[in-house]
C-alpha atoms as a PDB file:
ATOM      1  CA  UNK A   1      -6.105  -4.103  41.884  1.00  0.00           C
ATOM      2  CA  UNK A   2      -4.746  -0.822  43.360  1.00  0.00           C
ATOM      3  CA  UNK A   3      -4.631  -0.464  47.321  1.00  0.00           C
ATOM      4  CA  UNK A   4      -7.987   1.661  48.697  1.00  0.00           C
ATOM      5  CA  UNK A   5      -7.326   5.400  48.632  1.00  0.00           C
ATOM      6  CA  UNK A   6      -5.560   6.401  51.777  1.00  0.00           C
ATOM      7  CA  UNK A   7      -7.048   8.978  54.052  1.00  0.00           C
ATOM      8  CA  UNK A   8      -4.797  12.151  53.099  1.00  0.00           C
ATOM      9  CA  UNK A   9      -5.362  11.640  49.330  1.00  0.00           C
ATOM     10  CA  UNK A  10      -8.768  10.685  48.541  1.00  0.00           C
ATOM     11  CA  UNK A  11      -9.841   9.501  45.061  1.00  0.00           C
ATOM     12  CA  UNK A  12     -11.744  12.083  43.424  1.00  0.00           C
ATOM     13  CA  UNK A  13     -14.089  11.861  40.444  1.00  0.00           C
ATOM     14  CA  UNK A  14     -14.485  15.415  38.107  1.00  0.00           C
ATOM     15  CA  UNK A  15     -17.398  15.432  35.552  1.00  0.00           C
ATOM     16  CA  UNK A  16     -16.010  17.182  32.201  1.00  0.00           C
ATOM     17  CA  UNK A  17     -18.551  20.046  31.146  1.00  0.00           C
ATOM     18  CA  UNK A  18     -19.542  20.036  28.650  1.00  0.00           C
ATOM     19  CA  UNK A  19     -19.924  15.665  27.752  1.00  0.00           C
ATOM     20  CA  UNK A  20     -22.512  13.479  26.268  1.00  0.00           C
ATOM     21  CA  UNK A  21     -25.200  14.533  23.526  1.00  0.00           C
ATOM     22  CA  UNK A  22     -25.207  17.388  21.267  1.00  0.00           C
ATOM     23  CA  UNK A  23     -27.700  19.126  20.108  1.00  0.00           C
ATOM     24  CA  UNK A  24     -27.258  17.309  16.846  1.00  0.00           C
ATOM     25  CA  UNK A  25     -27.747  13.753  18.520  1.00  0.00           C
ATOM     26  CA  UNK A  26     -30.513  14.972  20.751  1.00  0.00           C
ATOM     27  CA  UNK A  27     -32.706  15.443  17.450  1.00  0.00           C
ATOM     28  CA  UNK A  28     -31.845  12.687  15.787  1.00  0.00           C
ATOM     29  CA  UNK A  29     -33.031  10.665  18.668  1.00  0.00           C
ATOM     30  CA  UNK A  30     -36.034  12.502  19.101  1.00  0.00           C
ATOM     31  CA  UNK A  31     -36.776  12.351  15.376  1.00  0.00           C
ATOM     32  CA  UNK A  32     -37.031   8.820  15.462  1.00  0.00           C
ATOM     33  CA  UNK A  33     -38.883   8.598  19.036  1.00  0.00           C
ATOM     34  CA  UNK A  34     -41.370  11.449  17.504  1.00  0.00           C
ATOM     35  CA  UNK A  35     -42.121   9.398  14.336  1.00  0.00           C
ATOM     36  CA  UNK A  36     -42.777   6.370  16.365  1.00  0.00           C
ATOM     37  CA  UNK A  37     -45.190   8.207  18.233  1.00  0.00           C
ATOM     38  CA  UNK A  38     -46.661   9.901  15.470  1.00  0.00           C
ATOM     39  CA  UNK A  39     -46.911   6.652  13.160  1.00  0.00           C
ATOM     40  CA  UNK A  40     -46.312   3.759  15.294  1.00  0.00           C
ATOM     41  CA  UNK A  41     -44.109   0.909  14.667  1.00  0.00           C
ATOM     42  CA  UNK A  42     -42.414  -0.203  12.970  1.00  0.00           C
ATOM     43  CA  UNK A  43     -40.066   2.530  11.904  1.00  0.00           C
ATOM     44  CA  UNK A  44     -36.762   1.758   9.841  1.00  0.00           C
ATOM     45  CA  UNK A  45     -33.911   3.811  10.222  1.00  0.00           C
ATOM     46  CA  UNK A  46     -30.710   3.471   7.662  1.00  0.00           C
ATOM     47  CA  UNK A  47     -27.652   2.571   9.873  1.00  0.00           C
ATOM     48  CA  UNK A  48     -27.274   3.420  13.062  1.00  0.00           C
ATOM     49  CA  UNK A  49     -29.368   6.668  14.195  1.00  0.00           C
ATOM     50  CA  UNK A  50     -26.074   7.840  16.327  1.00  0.00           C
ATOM     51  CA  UNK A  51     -23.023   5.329  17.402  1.00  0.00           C
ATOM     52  CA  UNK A  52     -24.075   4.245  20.384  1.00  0.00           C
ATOM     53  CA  UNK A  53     -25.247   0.907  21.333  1.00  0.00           C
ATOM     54  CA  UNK A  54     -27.394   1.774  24.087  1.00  0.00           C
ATOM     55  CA  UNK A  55     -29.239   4.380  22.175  1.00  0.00           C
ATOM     56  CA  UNK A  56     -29.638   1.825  19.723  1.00  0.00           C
ATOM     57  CA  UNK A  57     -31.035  -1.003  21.452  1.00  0.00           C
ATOM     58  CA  UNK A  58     -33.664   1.546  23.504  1.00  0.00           C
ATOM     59  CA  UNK A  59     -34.575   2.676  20.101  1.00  0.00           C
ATOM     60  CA  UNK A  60     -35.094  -1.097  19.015  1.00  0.00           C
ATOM     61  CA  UNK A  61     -37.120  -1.493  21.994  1.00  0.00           C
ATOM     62  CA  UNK A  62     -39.504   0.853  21.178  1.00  0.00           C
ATOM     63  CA  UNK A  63     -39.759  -0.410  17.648  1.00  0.00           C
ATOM     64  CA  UNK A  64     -37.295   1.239  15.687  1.00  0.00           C
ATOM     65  CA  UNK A  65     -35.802  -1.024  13.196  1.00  0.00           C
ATOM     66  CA  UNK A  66     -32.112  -0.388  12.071  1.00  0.00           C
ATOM     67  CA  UNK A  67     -31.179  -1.838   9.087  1.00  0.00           C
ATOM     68  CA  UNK A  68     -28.153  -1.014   6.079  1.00  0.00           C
ATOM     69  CA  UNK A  69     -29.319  -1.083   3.344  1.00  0.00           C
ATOM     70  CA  UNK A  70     -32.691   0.450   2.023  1.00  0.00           C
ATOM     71  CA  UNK A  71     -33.589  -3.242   0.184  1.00  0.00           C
ATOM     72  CA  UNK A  72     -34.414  -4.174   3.603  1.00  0.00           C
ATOM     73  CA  UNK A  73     -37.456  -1.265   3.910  1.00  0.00           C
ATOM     74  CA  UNK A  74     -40.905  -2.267   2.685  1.00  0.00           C
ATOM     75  CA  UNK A  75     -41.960  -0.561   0.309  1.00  0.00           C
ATOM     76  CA  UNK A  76     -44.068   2.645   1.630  1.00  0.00           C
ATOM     77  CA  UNK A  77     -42.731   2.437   5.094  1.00  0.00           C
ATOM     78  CA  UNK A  78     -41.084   5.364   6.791  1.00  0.00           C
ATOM     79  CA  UNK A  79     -37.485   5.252   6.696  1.00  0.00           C
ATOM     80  CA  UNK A  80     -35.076   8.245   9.085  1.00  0.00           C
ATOM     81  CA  UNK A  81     -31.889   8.802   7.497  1.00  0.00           C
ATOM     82  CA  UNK A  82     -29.277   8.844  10.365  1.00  0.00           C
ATOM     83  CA  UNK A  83     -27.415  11.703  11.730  1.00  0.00           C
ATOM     84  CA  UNK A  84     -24.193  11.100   9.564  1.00  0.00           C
ATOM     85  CA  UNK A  85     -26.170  11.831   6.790  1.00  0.00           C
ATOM     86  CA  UNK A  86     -26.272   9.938   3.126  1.00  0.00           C
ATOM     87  CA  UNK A  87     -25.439   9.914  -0.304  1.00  0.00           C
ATOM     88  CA  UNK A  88     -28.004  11.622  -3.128  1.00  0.00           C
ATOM     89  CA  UNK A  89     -28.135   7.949  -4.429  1.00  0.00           C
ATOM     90  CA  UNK A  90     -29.586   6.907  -1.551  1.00  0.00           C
ATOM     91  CA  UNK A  91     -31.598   9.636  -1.410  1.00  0.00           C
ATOM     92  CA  UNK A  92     -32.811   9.111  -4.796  1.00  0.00           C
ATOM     93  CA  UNK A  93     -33.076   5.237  -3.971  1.00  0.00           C
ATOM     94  CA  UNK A  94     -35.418   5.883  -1.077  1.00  0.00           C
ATOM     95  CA  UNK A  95     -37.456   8.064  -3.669  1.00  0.00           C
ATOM     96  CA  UNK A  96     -37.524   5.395  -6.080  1.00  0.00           C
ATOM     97  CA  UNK A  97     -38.326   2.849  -3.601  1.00  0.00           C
ATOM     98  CA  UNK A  98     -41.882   4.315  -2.534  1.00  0.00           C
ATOM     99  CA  UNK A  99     -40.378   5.535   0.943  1.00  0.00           C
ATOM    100  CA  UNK A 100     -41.403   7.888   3.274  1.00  0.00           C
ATOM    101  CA  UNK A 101     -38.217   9.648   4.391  1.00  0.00           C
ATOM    102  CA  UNK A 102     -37.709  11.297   7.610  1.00  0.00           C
ATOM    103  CA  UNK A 103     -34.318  13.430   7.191  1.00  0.00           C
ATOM    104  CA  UNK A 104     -32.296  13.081  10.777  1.00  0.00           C
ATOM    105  CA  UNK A 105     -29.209  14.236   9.554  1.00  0.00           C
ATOM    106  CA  UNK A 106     -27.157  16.858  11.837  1.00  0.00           C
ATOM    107  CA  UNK A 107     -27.927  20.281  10.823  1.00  0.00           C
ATOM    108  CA  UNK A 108     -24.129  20.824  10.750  1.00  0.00           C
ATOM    109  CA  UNK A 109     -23.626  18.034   8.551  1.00  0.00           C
ATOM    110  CA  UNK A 110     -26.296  18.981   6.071  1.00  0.00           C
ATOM    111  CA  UNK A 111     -23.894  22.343   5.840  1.00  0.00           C
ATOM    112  CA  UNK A 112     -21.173  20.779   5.315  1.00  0.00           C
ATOM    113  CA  UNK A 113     -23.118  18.998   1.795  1.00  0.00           C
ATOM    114  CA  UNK A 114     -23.915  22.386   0.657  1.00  0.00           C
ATOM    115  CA  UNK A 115     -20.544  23.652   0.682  1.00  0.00           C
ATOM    116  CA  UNK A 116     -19.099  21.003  -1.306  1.00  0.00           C
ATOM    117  CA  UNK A 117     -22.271  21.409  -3.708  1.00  0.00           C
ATOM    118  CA  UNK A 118     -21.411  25.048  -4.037  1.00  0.00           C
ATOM    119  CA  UNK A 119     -17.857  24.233  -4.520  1.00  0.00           C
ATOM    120  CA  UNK A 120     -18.491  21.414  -6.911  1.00  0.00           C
ATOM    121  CA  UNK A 121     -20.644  24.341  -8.808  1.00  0.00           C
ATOM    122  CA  UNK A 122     -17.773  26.797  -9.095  1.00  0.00           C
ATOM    123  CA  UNK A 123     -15.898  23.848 -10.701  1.00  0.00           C
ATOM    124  CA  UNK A 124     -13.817  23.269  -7.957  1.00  0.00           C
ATOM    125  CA  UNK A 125     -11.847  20.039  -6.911  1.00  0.00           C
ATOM    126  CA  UNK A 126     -12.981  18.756  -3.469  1.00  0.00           C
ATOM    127  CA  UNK A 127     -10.425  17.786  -0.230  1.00  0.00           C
ATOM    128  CA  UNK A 128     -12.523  16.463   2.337  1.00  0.00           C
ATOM    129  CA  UNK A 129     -10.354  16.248   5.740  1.00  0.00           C
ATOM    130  CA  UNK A 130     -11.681  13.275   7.421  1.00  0.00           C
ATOM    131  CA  UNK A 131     -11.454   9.776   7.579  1.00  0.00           C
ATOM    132  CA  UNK A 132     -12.385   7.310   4.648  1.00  0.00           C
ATOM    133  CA  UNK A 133     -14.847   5.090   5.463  1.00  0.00           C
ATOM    134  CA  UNK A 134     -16.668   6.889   7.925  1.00  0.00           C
ATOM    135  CA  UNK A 135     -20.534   6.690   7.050  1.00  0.00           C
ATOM    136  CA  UNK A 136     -20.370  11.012   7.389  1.00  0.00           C
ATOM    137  CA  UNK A 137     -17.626  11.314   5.186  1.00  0.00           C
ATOM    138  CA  UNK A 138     -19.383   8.743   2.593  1.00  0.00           C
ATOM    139  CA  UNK A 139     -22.225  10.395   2.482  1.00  0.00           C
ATOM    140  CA  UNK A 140     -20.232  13.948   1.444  1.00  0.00           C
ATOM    141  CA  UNK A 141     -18.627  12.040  -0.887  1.00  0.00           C
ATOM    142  CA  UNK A 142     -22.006  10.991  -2.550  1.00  0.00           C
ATOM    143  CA  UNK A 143     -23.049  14.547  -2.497  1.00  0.00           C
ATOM    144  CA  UNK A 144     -20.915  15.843  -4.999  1.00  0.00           C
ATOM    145  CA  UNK A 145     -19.644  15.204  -8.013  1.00  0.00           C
ATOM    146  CA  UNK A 146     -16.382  15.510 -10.007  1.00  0.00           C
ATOM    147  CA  UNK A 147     -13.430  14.716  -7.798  1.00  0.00           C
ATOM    148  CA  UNK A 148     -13.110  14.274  -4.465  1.00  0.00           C
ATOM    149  CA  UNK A 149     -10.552  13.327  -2.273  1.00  0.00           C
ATOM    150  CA  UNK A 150     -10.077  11.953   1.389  1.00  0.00           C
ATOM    151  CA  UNK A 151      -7.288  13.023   3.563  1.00  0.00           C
ATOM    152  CA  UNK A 152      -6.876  12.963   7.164  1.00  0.00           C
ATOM    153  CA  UNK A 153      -2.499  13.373   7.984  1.00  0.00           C
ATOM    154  CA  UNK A 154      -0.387  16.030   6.857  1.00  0.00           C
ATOM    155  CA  UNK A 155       1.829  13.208   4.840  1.00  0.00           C
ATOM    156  CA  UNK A 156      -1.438  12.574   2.793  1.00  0.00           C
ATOM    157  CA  UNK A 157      -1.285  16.312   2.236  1.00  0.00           C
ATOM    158  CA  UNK A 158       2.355  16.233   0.701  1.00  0.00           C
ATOM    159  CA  UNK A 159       1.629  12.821  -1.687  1.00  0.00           C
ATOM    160  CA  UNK A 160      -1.922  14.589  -3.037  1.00  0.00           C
ATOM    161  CA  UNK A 161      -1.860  14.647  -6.659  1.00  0.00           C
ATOM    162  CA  UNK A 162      -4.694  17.299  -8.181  1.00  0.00           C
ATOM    163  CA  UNK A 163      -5.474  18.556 -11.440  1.00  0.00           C
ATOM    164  CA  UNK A 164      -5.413  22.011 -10.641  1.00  0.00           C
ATOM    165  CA  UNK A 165      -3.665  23.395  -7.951  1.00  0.00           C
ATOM    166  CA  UNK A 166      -5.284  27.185  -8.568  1.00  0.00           C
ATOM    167  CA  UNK A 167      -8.984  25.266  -8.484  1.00  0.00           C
ATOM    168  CA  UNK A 168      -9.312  23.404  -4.983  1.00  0.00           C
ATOM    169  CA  UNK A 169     -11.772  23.647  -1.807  1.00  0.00           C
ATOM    170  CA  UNK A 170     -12.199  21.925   1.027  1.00  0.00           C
ATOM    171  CA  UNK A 171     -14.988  21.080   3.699  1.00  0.00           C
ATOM    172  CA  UNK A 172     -14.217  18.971   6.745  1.00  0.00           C
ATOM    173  CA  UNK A 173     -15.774  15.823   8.622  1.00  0.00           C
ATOM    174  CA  UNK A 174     -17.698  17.293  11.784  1.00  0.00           C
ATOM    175  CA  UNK A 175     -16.256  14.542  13.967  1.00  0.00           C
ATOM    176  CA  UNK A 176     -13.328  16.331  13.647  1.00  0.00           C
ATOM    177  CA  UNK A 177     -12.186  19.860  15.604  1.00  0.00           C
ATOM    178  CA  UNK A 178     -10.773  22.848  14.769  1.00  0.00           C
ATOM    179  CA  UNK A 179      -7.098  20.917  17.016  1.00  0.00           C
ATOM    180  CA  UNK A 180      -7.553  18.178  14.875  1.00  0.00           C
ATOM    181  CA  UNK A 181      -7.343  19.842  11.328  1.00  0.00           C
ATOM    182  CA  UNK A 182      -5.491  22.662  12.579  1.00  0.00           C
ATOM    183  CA  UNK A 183      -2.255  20.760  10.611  1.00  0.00           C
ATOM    184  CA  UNK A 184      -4.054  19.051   8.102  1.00  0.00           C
ATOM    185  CA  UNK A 185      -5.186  22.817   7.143  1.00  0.00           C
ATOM    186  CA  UNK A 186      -2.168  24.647   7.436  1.00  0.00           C
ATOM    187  CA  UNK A 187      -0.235  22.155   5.318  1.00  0.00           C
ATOM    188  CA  UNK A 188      -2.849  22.535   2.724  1.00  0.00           C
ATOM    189  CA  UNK A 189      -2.785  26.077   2.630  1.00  0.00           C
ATOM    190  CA  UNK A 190       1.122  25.802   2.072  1.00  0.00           C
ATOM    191  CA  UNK A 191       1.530  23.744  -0.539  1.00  0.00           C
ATOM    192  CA  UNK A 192      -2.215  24.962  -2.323  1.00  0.00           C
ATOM    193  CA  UNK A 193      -1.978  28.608  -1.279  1.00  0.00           C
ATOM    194  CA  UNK A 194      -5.069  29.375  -3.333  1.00  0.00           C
ATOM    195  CA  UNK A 195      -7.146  26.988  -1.842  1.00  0.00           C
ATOM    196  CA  UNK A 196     -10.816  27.473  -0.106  1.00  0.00           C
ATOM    197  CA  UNK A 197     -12.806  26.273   2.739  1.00  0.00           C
ATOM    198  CA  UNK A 198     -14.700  26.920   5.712  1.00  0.00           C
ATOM    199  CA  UNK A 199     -14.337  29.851   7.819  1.00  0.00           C
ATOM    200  CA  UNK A 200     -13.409  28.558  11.675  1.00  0.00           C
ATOM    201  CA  UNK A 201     -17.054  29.289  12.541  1.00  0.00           C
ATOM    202  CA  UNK A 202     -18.232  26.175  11.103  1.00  0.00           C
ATOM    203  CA  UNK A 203     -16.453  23.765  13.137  1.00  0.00           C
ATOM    204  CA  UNK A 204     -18.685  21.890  15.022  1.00  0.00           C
ATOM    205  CA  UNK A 205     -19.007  23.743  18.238  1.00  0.00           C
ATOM    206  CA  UNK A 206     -19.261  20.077  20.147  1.00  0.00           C
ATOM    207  CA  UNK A 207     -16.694  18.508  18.872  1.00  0.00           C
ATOM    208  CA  UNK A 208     -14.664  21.454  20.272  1.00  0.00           C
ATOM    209  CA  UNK A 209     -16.009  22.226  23.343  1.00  0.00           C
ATOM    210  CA  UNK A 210     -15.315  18.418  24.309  1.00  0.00           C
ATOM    211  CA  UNK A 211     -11.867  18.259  23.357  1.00  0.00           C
ATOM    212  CA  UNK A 212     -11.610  21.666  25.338  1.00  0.00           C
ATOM    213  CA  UNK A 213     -12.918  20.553  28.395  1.00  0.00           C
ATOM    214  CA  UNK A 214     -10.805  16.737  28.173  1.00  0.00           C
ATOM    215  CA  UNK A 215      -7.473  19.077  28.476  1.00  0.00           C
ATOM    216  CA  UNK A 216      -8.782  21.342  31.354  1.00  0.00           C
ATOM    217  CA  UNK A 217      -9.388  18.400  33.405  1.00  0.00           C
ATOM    218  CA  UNK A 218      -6.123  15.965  32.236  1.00  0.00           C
ATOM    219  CA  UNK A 219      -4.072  19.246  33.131  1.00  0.00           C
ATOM    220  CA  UNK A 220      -4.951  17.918  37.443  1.00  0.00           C
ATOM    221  CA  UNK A 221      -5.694  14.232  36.542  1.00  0.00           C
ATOM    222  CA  UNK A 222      -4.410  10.806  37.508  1.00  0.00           C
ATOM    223  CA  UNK A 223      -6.758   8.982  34.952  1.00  0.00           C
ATOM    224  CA  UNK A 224      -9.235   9.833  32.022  1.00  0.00           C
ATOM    225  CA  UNK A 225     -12.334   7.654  31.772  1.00  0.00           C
ATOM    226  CA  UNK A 226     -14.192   8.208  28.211  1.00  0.00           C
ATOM    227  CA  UNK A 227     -17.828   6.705  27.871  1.00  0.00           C
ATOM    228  CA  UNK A 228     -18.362   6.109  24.381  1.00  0.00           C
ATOM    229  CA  UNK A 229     -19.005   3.500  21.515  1.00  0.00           C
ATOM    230  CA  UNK A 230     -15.638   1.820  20.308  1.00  0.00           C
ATOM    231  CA  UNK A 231     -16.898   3.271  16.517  1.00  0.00           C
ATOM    232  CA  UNK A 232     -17.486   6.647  17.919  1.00  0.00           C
ATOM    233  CA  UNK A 233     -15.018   9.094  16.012  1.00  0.00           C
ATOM    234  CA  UNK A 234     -15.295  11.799  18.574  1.00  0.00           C
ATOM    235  CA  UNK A 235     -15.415   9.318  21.951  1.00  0.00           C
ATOM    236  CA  UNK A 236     -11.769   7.637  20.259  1.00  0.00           C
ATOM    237  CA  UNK A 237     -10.742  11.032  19.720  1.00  0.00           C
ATOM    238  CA  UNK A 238     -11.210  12.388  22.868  1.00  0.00           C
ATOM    239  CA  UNK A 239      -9.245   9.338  24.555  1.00  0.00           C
ATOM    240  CA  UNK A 240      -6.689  10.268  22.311  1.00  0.00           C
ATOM    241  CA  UNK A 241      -6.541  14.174  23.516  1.00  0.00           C
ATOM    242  CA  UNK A 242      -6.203  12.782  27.255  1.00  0.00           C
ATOM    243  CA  UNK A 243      -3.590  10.503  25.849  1.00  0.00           C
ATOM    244  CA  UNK A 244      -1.730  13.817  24.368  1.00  0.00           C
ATOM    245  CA  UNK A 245      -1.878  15.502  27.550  1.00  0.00           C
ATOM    246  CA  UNK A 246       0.122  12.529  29.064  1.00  0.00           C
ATOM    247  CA  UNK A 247      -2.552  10.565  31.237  1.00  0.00           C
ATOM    248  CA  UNK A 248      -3.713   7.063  31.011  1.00  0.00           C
ATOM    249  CA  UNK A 249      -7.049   7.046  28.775  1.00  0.00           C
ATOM    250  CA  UNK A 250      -9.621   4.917  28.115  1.00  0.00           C
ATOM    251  CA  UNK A 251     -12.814   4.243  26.608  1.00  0.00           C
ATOM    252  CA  UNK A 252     -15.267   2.575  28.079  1.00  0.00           C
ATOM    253  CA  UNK A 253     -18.731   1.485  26.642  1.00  0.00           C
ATOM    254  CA  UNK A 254     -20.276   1.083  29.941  1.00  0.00           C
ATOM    255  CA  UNK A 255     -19.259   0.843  33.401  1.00  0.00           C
ATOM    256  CA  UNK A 256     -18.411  -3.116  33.398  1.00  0.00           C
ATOM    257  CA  UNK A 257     -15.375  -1.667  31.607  1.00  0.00           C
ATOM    258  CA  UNK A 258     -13.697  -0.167  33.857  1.00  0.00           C
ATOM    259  CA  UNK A 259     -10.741  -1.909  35.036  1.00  0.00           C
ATOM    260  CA  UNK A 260     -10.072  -1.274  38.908  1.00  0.00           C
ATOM    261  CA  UNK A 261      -6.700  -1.773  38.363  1.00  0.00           C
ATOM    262  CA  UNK A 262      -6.314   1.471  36.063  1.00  0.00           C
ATOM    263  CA  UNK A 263      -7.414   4.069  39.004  1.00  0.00           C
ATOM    264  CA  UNK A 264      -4.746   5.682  41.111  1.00  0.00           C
ATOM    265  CA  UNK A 265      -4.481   4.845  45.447  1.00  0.00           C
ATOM    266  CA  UNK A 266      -5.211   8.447  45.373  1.00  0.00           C
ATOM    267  CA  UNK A 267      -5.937  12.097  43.536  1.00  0.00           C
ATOM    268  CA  UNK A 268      -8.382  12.680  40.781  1.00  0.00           C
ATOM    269  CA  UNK A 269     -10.301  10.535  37.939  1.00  0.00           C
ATOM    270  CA  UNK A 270     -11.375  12.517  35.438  1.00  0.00           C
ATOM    271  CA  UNK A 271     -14.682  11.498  33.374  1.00  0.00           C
ATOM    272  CA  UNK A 272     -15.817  12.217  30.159  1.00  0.00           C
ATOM    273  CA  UNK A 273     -18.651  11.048  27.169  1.00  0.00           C
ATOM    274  CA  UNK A 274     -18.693  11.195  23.891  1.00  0.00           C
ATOM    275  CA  UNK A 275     -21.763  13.368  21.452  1.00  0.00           C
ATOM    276  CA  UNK A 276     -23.688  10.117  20.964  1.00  0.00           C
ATOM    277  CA  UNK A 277     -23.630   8.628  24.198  1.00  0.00           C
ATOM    278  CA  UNK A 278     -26.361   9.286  27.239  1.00  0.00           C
ATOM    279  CA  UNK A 279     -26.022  10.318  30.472  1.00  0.00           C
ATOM    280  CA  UNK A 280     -27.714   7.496  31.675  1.00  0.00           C
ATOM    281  CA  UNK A 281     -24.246   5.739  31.076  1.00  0.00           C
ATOM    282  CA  UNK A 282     -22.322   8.154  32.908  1.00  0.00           C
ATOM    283  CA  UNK A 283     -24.468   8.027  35.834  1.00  0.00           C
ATOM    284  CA  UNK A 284     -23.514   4.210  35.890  1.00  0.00           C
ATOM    285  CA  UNK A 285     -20.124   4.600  35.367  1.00  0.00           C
ATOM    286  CA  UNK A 286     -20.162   7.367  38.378  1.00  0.00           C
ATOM    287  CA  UNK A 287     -22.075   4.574  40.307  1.00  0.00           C
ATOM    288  CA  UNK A 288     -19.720   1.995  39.423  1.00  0.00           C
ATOM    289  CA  UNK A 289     -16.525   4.511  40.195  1.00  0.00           C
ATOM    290  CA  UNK A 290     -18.206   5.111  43.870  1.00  0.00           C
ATOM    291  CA  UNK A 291     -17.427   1.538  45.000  1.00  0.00           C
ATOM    292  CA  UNK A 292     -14.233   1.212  43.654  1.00  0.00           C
ATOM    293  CA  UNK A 293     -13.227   4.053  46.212  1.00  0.00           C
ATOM    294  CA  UNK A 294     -14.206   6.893  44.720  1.00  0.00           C
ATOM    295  CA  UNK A 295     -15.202   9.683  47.102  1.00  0.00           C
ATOM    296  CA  UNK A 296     -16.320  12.747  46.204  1.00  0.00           C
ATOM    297  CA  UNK A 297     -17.712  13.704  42.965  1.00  0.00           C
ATOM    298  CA  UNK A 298     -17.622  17.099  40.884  1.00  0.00           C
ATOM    299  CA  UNK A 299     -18.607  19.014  37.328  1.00  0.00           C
ATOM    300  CA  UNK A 300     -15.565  20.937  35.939  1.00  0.00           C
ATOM    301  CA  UNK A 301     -16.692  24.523  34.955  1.00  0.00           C
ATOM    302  CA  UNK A 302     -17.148  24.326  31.721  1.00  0.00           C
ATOM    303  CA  UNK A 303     -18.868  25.492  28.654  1.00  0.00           C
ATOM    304  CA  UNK A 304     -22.667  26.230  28.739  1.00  0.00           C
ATOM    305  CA  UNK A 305     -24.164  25.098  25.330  1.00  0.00           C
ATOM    306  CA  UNK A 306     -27.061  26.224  24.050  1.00  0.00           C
ATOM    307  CA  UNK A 307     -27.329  25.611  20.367  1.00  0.00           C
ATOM    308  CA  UNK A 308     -30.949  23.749  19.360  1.00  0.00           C
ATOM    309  CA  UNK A 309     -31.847  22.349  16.175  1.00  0.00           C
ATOM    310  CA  UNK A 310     -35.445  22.063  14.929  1.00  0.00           C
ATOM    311  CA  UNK A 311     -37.162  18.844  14.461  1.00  0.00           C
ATOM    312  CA  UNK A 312     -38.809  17.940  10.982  1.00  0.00           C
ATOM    313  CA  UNK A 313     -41.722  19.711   9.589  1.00  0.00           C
ATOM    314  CA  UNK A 314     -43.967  16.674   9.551  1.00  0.00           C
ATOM    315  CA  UNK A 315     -42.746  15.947  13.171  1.00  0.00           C
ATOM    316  CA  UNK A 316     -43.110  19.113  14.708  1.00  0.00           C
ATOM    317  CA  UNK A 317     -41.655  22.312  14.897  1.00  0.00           C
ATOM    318  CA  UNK A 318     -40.544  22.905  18.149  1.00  0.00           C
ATOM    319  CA  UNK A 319     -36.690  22.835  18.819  1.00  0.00           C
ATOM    320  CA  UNK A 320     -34.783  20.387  20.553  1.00  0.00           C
ATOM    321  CA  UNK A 321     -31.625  20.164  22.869  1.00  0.00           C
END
């Protein structure tokens, strides 16, 4: 356990802005707080609404029931998709099973499906930068049809066989940022030069803005401190961007985490959270950070976001943050 900060060098904690939800995850946890408001226990929800196991066990609390597979929902129950969004089989599974869905899936996510649909149209094979397995990238895969493939490294990019090199598109995993496909992108447009995709504009905005405000703050820091869900894709990534900019980095579910023995005698901690995770857990790592010697305690300037998404029809018009 490191020595207590000494007088002239005081441990310091700085807040990254912007951290935590986005506007995404804020309506996808109000969706399913809404319907069990509206209709009352219990409520099913396929997979997890957002990765985070806090959110998830308040949710459970409440009455929210999160299961994996749709064989699970009784028949004529009310069922949210989750965030990450699903496959048209299971959307046609849901219809076939007598379910009432509730859509929760990220607005930006739902955009991403319709491009590939449009490409698919046009004939087009699809490249979907991101990383296999994630439920997000499954359910773009299950959106379109013809080929598809999954790439996520520039070496994937050099061994990709296609059937068409003058016919490709791509779409990419909102998880991801504009830094982290940069390369993946570039070395597709060499080797495909005809290729299409997405114009910049429809990166996700959070992802971004996180990963922005991670390398302001490891620029003047001893330490990075992410608070985030081991099987969150942006929380690992942004641990990996302090990581890049040469700083110890860690993620941390919850404050019991944190290891004394990775904060400096002295200088400045630097503390971020991932999309999916509230600020209820930041406030208790901040807590937790105070009596390990931790003196003062700061927000970065940062980004001011105000995108909002609009709940559900049958829950309610109004938008959300």
């Amino acid at each position: 356990m490191p020595s207590a900060p000494t007088e002239d060098r005081p441990l310091d904690l700085m807040l990254a802005q912007p951290r935590g939800f986005c506007a995404g995850v804020v309506r996808a946890v109000e969706i399913v707080e809404r319907a069990l408001d509206v209709h009352g226990a219990p409520v099913f929800v396929l997979h997890e609404i957002v990765h985070n196991r806090r959110v998830v066990e308040d949710l459970e609390r409440r009455g929210a029931v999160f299961v994996e597979d749709l064989a699970q929902v009784p028949r004529g129950a009310i069922v949210i998709f989750s965030a990450h969004g699903v496959a048209r089989r299971v959307e046609s599974g849901a219809a076939g099973g007598g379910l009432r869905v509730i859509d929760a899936t990220c607005p930006l996510v739902t955009k991403v499906h319709r491009q590939a649909q449009r490409f698919a149209s046009e004939g087009l094979e699809i490249i979907i930068v991101g990383h296999a397995g994630h439920v997000e990238v499954a359910g773009t895969l299950g959106q379109v049809d013809g080929p598809v493939h999954v790439l996520c490294t520039v070496e994937e990019v050099d061994k990709l066989i296609v059937r068409d090199p003058a016919r490709l598109a791509y779409v990419t995993q909102t998880t991801l940022s504009l830094d982290d496909t940069r390369d993946v992108i570039a070395a597709l447009r060499r080797r495909f030069p005809e290729i299409t995709g997405p114009g910049l504009d429809d990166i996700c905005y959070a992802t971004q803005n996180r990963q922005n405000a991670v390398r302001a703050l490891a620029a003047d820091a001893e330490v990075l401190l992410v608070v985030g869900a081991q099987n969150s894709s942006n929380s690992n990534r942004l641990r990996e961007v302090g990581a890049q900019m040469g700083i110890p980095s860690y993620l941390i579910e919850d404050a019991d985490d944190i290891d004394p023995a990775w904060l400096p005698q002295g200088g400045r901690v630097a503390l971020t959270a991932g999309a999916s995770t509230p600020e209820v857990l930041v406030d208790l790592a901040i807590e937790r950070l105070r009596t390990l010697g931790v003196t003062t305690v700061a927000t970065a300037p940062g980004v001011e976001e105000t995108t909002t998404f609009k709940l559900p029809a049958e829950l309610g018009r109004q938008s959300v943050r």
